[in-house]
Protein backbone atom coordinates (compact mmCIF):
# COMPACT_ATOMS: atom_id res chain seq x y z
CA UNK A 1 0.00 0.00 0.00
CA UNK A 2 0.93 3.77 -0.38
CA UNK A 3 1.85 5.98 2.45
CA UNK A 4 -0.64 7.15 5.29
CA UNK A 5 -2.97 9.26 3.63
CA UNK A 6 -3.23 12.48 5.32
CA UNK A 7 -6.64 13.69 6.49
CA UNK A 8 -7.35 17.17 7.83
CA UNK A 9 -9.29 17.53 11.01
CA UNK A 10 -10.91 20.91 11.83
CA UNK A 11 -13.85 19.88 14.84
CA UNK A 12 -12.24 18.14 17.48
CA UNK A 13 -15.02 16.87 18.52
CA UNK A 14 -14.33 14.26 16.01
CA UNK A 15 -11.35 13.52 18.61
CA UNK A 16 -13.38 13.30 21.75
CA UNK A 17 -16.08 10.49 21.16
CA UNK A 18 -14.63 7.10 21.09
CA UNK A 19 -16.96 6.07 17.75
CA UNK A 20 -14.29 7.97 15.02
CA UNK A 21 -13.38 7.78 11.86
CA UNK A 22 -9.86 7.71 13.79
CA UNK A 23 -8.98 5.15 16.49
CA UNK A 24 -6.13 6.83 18.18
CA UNK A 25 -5.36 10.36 19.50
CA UNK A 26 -1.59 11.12 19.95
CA UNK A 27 -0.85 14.52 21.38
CA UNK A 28 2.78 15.92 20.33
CA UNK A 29 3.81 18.80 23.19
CA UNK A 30 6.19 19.59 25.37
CA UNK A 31 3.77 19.35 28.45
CA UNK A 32 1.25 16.43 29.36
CA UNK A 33 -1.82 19.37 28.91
CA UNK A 34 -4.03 20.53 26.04
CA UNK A 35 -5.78 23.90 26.85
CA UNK A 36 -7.52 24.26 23.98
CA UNK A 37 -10.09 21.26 24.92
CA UNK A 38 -11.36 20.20 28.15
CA UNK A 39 -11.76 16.31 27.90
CA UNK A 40 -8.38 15.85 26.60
CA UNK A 41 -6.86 18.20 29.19
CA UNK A 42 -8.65 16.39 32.11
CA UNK A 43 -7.99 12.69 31.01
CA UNK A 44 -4.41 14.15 30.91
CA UNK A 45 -4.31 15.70 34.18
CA UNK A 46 -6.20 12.71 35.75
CA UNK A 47 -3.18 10.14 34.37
CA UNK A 48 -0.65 12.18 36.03
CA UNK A 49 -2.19 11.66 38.95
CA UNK A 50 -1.52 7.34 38.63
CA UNK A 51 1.56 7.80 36.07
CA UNK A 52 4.89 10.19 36.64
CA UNK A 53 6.08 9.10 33.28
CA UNK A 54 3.60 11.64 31.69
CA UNK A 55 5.21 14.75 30.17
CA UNK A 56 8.86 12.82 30.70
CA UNK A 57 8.43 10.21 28.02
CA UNK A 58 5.43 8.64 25.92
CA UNK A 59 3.09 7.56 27.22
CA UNK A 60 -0.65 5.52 26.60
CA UNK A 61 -3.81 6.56 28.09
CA UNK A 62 -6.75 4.11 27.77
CA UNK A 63 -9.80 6.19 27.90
CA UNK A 64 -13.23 5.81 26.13
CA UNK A 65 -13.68 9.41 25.96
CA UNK A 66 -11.03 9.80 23.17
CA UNK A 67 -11.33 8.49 19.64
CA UNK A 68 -10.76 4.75 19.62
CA UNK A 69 -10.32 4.78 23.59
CA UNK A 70 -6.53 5.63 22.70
CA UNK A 71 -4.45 8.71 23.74
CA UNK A 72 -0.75 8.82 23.35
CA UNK A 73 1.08 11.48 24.83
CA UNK A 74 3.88 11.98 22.63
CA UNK A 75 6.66 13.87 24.55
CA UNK A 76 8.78 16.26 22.48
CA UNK A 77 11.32 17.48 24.96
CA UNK A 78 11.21 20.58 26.94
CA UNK A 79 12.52 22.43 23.45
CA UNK A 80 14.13 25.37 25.48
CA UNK A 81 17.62 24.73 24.66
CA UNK A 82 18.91 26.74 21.20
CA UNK A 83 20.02 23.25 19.98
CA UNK A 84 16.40 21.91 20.14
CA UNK A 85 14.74 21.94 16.50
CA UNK A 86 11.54 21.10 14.32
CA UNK A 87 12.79 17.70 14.29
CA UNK A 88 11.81 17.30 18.09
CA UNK A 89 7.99 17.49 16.65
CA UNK A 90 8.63 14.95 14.38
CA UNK A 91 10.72 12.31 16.64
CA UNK A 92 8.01 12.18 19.11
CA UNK A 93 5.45 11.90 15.99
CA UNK A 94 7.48 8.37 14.73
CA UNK A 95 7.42 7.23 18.32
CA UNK A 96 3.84 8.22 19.37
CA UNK A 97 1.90 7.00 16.26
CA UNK A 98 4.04 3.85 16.31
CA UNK A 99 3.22 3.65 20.03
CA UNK A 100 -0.65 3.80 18.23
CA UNK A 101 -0.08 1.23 15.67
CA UNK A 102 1.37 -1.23 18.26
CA UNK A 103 -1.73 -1.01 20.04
CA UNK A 104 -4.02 -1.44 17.11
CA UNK A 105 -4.91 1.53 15.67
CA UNK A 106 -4.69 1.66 11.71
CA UNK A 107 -6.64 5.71 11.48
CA UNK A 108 -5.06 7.37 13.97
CA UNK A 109 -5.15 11.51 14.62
CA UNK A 110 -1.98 14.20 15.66
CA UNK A 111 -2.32 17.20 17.64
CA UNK A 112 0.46 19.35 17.59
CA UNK A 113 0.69 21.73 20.42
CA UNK A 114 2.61 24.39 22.20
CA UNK A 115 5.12 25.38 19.43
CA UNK A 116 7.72 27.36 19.95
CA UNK A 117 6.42 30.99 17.82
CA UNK A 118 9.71 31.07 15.80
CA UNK A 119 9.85 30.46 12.14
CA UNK A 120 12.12 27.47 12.16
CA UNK A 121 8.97 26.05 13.94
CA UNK A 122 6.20 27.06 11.74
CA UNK A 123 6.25 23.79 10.50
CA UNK A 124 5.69 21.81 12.92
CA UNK A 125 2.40 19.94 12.26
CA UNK A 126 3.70 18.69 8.51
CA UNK A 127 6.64 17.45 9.94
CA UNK A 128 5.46 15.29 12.90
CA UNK A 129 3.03 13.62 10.25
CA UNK A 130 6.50 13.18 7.78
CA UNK A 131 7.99 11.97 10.79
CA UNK A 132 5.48 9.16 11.31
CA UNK A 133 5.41 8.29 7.60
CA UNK A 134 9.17 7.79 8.16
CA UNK A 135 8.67 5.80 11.14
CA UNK A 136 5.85 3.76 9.47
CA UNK A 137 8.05 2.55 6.30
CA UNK A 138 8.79 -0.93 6.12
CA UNK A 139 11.18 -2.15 3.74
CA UNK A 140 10.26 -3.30 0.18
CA UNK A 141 11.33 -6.72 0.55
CA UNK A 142 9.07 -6.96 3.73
CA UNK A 143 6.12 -5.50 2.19
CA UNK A 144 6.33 -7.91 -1.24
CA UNK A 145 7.52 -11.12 0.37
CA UNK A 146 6.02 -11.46 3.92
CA UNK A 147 2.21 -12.82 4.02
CA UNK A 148 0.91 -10.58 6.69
CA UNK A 149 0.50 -6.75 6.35
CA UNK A 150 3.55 -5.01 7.05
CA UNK A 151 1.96 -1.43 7.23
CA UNK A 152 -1.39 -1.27 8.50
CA UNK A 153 -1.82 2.07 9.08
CA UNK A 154 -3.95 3.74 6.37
CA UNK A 155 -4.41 7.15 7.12
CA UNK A 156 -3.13 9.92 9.68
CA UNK A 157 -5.27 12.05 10.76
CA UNK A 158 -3.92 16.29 11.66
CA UNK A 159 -5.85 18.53 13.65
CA UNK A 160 -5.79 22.08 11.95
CA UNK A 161 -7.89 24.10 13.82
CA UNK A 162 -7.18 27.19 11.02
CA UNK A 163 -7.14 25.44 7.98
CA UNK A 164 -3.33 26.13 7.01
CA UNK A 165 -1.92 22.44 5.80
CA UNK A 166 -1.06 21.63 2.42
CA UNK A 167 -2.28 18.05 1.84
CA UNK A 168 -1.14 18.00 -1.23
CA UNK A 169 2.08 19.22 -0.67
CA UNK A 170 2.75 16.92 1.92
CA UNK A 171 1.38 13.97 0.47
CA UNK A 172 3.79 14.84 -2.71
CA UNK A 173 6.62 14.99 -0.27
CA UNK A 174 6.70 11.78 1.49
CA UNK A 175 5.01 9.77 -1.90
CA UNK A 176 9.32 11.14 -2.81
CA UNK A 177 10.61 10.24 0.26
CA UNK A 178 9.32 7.00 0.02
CA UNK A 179 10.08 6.28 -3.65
CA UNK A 180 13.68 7.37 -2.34
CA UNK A 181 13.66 4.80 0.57
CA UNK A 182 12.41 1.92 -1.59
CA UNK A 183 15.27 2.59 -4.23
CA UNK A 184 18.04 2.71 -1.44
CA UNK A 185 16.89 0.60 1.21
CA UNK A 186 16.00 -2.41 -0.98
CA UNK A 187 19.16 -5.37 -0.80
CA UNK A 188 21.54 -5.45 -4.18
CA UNK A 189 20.26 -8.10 -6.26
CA UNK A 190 16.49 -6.92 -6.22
CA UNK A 191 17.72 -3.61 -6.80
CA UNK A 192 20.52 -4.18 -9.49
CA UNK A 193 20.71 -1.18 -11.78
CA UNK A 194 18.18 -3.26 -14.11
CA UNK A 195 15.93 -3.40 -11.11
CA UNK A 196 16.60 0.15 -10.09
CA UNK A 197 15.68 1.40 -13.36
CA UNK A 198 12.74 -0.71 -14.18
CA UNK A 199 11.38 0.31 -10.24
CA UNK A 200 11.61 3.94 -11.77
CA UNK A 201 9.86 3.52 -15.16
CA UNK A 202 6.56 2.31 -12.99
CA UNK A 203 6.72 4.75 -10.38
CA UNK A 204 6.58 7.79 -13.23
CA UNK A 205 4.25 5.63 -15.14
CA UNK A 206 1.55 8.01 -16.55
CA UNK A 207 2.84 10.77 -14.36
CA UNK A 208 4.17 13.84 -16.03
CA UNK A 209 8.10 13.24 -15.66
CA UNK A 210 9.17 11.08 -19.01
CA UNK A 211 11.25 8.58 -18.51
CA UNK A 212 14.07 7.17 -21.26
CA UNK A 213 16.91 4.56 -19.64
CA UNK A 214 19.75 4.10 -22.06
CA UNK A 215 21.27 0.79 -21.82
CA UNK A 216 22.55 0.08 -25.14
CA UNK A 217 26.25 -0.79 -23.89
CA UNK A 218 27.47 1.05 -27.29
CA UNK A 219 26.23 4.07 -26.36
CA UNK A 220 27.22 4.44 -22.84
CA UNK A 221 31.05 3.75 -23.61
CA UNK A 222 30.60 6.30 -26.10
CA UNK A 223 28.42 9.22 -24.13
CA UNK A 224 29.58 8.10 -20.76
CA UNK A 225 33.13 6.64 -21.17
CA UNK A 226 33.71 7.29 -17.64
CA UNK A 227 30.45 5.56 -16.21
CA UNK A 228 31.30 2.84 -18.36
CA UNK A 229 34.86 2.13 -17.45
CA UNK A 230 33.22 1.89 -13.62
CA UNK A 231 30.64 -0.75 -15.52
CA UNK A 232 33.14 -2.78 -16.65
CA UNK A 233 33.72 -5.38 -14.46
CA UNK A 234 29.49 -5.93 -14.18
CA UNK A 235 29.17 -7.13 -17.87
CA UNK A 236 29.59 -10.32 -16.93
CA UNK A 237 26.04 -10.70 -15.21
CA UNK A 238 23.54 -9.40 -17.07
CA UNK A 239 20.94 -8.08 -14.00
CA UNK A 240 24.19 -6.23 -12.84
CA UNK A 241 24.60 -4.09 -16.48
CA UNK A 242 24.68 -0.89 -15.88
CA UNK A 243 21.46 1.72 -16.65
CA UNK A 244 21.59 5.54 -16.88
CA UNK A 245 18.15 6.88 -16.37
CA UNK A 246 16.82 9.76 -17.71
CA UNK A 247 14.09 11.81 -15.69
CA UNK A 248 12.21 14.97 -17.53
CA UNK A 249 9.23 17.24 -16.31
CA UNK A 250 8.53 20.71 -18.18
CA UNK A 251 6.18 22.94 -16.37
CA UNK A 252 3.51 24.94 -17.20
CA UNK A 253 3.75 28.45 -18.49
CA UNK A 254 7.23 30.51 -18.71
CA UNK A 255 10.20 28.73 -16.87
CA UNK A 256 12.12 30.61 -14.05
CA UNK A 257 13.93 28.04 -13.12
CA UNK A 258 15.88 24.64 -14.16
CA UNK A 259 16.91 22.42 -12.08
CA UNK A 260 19.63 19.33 -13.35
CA UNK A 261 20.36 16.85 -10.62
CA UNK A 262 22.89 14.13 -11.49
CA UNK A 263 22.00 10.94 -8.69
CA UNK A 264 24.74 8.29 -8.09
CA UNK A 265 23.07 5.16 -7.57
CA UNK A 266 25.82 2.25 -6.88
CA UNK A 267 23.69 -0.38 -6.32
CA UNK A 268 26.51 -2.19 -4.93
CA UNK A 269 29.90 -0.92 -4.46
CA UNK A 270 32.97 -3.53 -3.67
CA UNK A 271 35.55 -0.91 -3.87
CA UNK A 272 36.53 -2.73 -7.20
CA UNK A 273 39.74 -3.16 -7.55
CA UNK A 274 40.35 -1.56 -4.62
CA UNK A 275 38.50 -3.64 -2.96
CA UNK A 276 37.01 -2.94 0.65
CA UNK A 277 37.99 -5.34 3.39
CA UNK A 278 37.60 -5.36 6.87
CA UNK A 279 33.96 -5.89 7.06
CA UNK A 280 33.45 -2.39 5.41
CA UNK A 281 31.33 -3.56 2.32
CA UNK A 282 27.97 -4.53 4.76
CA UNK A 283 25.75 -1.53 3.76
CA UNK A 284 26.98 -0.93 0.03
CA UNK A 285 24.07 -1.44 -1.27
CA UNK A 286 22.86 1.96 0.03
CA UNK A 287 25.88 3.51 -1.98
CA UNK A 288 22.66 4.01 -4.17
CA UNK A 289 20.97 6.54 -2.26
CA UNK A 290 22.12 9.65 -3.77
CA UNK A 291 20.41 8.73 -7.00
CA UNK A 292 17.53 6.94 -4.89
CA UNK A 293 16.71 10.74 -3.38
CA UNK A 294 16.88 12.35 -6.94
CA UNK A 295 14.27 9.57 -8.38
CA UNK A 296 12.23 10.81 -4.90
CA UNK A 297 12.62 14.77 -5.73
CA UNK A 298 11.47 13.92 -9.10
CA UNK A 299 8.80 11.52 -7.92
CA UNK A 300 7.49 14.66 -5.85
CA UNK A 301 7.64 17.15 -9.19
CA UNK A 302 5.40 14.45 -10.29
CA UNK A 303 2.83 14.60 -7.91
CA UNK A 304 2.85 19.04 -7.18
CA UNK A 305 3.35 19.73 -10.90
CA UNK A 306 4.75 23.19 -10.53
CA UNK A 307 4.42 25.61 -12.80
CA UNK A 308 7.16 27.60 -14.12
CA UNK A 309 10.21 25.30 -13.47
CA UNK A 310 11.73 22.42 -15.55
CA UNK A 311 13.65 19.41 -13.88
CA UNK A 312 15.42 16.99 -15.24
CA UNK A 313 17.71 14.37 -14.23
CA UNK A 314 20.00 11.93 -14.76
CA UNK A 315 20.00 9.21 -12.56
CA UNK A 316 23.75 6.88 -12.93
CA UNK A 317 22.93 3.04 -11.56
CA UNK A 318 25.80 0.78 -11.66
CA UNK A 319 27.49 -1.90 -9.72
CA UNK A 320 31.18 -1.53 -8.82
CA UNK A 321 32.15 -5.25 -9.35
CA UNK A 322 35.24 -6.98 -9.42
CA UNK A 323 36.40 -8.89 -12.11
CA UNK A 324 39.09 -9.39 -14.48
CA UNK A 325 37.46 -6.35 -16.39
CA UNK A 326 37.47 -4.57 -13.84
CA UNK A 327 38.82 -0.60 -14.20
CA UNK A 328 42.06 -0.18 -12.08
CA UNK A 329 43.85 2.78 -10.41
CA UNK A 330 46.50 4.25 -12.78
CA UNK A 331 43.95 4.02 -15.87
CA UNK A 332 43.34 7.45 -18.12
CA UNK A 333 39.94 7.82 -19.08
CA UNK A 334 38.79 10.39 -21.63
CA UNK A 335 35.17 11.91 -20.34
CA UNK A 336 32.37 13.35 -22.20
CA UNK A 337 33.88 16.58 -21.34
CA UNK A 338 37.10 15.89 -23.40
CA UNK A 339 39.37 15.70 -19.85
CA UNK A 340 41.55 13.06 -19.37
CA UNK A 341 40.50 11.63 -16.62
CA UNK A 342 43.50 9.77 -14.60
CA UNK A 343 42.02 6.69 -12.15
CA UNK A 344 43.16 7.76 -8.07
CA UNK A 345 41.35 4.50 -6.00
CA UNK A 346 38.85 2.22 -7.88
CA UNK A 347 36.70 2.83 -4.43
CA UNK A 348 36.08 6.30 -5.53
CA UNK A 349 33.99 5.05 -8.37
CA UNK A 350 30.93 7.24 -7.69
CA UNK A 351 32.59 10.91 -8.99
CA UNK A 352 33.33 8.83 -11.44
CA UNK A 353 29.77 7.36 -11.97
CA UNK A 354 28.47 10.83 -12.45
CA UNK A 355 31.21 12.85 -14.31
CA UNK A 356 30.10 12.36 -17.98
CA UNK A 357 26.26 13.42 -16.81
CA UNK A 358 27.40 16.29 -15.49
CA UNK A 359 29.03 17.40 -18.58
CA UNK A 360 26.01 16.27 -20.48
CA UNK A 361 24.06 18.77 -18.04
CA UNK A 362 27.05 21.67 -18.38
CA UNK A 363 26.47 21.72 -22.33
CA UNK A 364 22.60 21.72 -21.92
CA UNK A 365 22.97 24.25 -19.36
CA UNK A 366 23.23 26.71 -22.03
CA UNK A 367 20.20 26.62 -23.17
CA UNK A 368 17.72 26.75 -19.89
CA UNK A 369 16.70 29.57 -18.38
CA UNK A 370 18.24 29.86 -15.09
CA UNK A 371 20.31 26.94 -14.80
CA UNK A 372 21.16 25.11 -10.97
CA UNK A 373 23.37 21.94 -11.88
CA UNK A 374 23.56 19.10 -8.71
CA UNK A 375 25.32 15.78 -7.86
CA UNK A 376 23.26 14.27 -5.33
CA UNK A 377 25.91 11.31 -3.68
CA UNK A 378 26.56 9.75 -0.56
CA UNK A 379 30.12 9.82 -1.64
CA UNK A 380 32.48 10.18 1.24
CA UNK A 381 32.86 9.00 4.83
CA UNK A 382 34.65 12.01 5.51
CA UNK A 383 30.76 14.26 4.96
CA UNK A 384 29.81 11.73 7.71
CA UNK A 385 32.42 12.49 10.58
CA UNK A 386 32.58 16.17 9.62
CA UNK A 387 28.59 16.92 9.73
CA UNK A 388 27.15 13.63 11.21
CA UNK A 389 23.63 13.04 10.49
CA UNK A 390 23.50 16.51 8.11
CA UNK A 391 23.70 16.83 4.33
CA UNK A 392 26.94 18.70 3.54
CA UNK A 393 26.09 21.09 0.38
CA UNK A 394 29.71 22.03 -2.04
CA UNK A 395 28.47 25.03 -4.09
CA UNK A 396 30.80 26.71 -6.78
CA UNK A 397 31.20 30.04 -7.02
CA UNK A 398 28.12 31.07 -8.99
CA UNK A 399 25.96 29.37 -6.38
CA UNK A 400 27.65 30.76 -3.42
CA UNK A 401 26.62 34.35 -5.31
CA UNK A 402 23.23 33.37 -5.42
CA UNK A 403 23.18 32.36 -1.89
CA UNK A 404 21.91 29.29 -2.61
CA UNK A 405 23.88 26.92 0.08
CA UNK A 406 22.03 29.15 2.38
CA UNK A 407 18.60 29.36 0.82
CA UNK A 408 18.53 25.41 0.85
CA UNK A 409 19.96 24.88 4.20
CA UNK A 410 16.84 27.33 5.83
CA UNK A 411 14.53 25.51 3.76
CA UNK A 412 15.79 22.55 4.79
CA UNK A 413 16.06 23.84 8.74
CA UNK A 414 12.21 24.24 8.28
CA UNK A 415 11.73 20.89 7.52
CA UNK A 416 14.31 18.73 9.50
CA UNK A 417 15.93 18.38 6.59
CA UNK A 418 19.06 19.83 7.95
CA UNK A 419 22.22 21.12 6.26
CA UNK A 420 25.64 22.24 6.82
CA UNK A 421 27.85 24.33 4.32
CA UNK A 422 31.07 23.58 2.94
CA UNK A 423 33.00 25.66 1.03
CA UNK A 424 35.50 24.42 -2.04
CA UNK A 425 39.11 25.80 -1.34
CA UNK A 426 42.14 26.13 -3.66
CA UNK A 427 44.02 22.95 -1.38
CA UNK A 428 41.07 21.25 -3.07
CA UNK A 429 42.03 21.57 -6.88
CA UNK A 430 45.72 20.75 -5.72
CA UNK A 431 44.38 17.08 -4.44
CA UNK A 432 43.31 16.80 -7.74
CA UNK A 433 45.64 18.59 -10.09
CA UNK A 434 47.25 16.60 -13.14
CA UNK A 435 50.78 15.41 -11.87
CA UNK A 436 51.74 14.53 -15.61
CA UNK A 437 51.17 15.65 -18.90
CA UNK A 438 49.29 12.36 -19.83
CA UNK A 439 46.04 13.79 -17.73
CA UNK A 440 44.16 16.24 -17.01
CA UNK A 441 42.90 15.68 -13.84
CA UNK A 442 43.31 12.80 -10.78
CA UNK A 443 40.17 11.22 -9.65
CA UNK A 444 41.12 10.64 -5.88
CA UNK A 445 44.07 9.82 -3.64
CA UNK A 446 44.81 6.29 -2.76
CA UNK A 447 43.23 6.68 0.93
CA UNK A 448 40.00 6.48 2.42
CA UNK A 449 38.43 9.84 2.69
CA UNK A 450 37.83 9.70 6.42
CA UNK A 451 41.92 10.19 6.92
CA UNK A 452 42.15 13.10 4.69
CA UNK A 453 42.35 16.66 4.62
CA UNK A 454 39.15 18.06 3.04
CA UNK A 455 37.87 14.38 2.14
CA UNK A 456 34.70 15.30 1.66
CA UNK A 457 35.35 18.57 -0.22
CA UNK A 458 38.11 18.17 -3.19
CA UNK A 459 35.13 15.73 -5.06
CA UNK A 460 33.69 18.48 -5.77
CA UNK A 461 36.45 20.31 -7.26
CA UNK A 462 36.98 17.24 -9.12
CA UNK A 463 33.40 16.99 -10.96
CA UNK A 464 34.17 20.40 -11.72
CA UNK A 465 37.09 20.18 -13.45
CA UNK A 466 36.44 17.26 -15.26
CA UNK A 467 33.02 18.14 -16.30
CA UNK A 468 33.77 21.57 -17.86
CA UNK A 469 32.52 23.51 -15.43
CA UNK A 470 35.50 24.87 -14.32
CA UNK A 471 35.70 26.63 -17.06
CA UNK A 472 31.65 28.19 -16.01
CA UNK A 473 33.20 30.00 -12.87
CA UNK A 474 31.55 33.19 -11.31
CA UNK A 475 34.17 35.55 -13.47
CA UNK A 476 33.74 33.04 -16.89
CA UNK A 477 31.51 34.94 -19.30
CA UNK A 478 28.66 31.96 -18.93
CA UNK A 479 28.87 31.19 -14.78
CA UNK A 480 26.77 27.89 -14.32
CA UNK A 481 25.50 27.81 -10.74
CA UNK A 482 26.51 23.73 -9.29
CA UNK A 483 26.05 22.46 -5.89
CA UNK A 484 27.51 19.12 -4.66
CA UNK A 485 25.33 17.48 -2.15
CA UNK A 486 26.69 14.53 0.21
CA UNK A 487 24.13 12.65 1.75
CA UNK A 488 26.96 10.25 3.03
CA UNK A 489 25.68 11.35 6.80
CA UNK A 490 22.27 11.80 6.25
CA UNK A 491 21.10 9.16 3.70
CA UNK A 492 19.83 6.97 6.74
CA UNK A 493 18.63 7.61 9.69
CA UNK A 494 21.28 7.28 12.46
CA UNK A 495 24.42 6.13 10.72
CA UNK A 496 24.28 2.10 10.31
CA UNK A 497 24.29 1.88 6.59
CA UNK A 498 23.24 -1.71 6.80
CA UNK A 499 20.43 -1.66 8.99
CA UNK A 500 18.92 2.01 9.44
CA UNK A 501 16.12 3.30 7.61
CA UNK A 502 17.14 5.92 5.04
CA UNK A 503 16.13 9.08 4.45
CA UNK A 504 15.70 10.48 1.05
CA UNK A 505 17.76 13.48 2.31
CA UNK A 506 17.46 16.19 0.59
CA UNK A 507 14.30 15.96 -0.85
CA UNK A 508 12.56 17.54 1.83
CA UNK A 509 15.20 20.62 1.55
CA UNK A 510 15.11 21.06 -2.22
CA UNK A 511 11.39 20.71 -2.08
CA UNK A 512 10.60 23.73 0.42
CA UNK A 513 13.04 25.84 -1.60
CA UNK A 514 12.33 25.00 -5.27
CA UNK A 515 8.65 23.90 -4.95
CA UNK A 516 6.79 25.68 -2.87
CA UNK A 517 5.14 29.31 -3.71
């Protein structure tokens, strides 16, 4: 089934008589009290009287007064601390609905209360019903191979007393987010880049994004000689070939904006050549979630339909196999861009996955109106140790003039989406500078990026050079705007790439700042 449909609730009355629509009544507040209704307050006032957990930690109140005879006081912290955020809302919003579902409920109803009057709360209410919906998600494999129902909960009641939610808007948003979980949380083999891609042709079936997925081996050596040098090895199973998808919506009316997003989806990454050892390949199979969020943003543009902005995307799925065709450090690769392209570490394969789209999207950039060029990657454990749990955003100079880095990150602050800016430094084009006159540019050093200087920033100053768009710099006379985004820390949910849910980061960010009015 799809995602908890979201239902607004303006009477609460329908809250306070046990026959509902809804079977469940979780209250999200920092305090165990609801002044705005007097059943609710006193069935909350009498259960502190039995229970000292209330307004320390969640809590379930059987009570026939309430809707379903259920209410959940969802605890959200005290949130008077500067650190505190939206995302309080929606952590006690996963816990307290699941608290719900546990006990039976499949309709149950939020009340958000007692938010904090600063903007970087205004959204509080959408995001403890994302939160839910993120806390709700089972896995694919679960939901298509187990008997019983993995997700009974159908719809989610929100109490808006003034009439100022978006269902539509959030419905778009988490039908992305979960597009974007399927894609990266589902194991390697299911999702193989054949898998991946064919996943993506249904979920934009009859939807306004087009969808083309070249996989004509011919043509990918000879528009995306890079991509296919990382394909190599996979040739020799034919669910692992590689895909590159294509993703297109055109909006109605005039176009402001485009947005190009480049997604690295490694459905599986070895290291290659390079090959990881130690136990560090559990998890790889999430090395696809940069190109997993992309197919979610677009997945969203499918659903809102905005007018006035064009997206499109190219979406890189490939699995870096070993193999006796395998690509190997020391190898010079010419990319689409014409740069020779000199192999660092086979285990920095996704730059590499993405370089030749890039270029594709520099030369096209010419031609949109307002061009923003992305690579969307969880590409270095370096992002992860310097920003945790936070997509890191890379912007070139363009961007940085449009203030974009900073436009995205309050978006994304808005919707506990949260992001931290990095800024690309001339030590990075040194990392990656030519040592020989037999290339152009080096893809990576030999080490993993967690021991190195700027790990997590000198990628991007390597898509840039060998893209082209070094050459579309803030004093060229045709400046491209181009943001790197590394999900490495926030493409699941607290850091065990094997086992945590993921994200979709940053479709929640790009969303509020690109799609909204």
């Amino acid at each position: 089934m799809s995602q908890p449909t979201p239902k607004k609730i303006s009477d609460i009355n329908q809250l306070t008589q046990y026959e509902s629509e809804f079977d469940a009544v979780v209250l999200i507040s920092p305090q165990a009290e609801f002044a705005d209704n007097d059943t609710i307050n006193s069935i909350l006032k009498s259960a502190q009287k039995v229970d000292s957990r209330l307004g320390g930690e969640h809590v379930l109140i059987h009570n026939e007064k309430v809707a379903g005879g259920r209410l959940i006081h969802a605890f959200t912290g005290d949130l008077s601390k500067d650190y505190d955020d939206v995302r309080n809302f929606a952590d006690a919003a996963k816990a307290g609905v699941e608290m719900a579902k546990n006990a039976g409920a499949i309709n149950p109803a939020i009340i958000v209360d007692q938010v904090p009057p600063h903007e970087d709360y205004q959204f509080a209410t959408e995001n403890a019903y994302l939160g839910a919906c993120q806390g709700l998600w089972q896995p694919l494999e679960a939901r298509q191979d187990r008997e019983e129902e993995q997700e009974p909960v159908q719809s989610i009641g929100i109490f808006d007393p003034n009439n100022d939610l978006d269902l539509a808007y959030l419905a778009a948003t988490e039908a992305g987010r979960r597009l974007g979980r399927d894609l990266c949380g589902t194991e390697p083999e299911r999702m193989a880049p054949i898998g991946f891609a064919d996943y993506c042709v249904e979920a934009f079936q009859g939807s306004s994004v087009k969808v083309n997925v070249i996989e004509d081996r011919a043509q990918i050596e000879k528009d995306f000689p890079v991509f296919a040098a990382v394909a190599r090895a996979s040739y020799s199973v034919e669910r692992h070939h590689p895909r590159v998808i294509e993703l297109e919506y055109q909006g109605e009316g005039p176009i402001k904006n485009t947005l190009m997003l480049v997604g690295k989806a490694v459905t599986y990454d070895t290291g290659g050549a390079d090959i990881k050892t130690g136990g560090h390949m559990a998890g790889m199979s999430r090395d696809k979630g940069g190109g997993a969020a992309v197919a979610g943003f677009m997945k969203t543009v499918a659903e809102l339909n905005p007018k006035g902005v064009k997206v499109v995307a190219k979406i890189c799925a490939v699995r870096n196999s070993i193999g006796a065709n395998a690509y190997v450090a020391d190898e010079i690769i010419v990319g689409h861009s014409g740069k020779r392209v000199r192999v660092g570490n086979t285990d920095a394969e996704g730059r590499l996955a993405m370089v030749d789209s890039l270029s594709h999207f520099r030369e096209q950039a010419g031609n949109e109106t307002n061009p923003t060029l992305f690579t969307v990657a969880t590409l270095t454990g370096h992002a992860a140790l310097t920003a945790g749990p936070y997509t890191i955003l890379v912007a070139n100079g363009p961007a940085r003039d449009k203030q974009l880095p900073q436009q995205i990150t309050a978006a994304g602050e808005q919707w506990g989406d949260g992001c931290e800016i990095s800024r690309s430094r001339r030590e990075d084009w040194k990392i990656i500078k030519a040592r020989t006159k037999a290339d152009d540019v080096l893809s990576s050093n030999n080490g993993p990026s967690v021991s190195v200087a700027r790990g997590h920033q000198f990628p991007m100053a390597f898509l840039s050079l060998a893209s082209g768009l070094d050459d579309h710099g803030l004093r060229s006379e045709t400046p491209i705007p181009f943001i790197h985004v590394d999900i490495a820390g926030s493409g699941v949910e607290a850091g065990d790439w094997q086992h945590d849910k993921p994200t979709s980061a940053p479709v929640l960010a790009l969303a509020a700042k690109f799609l909204r009015d």
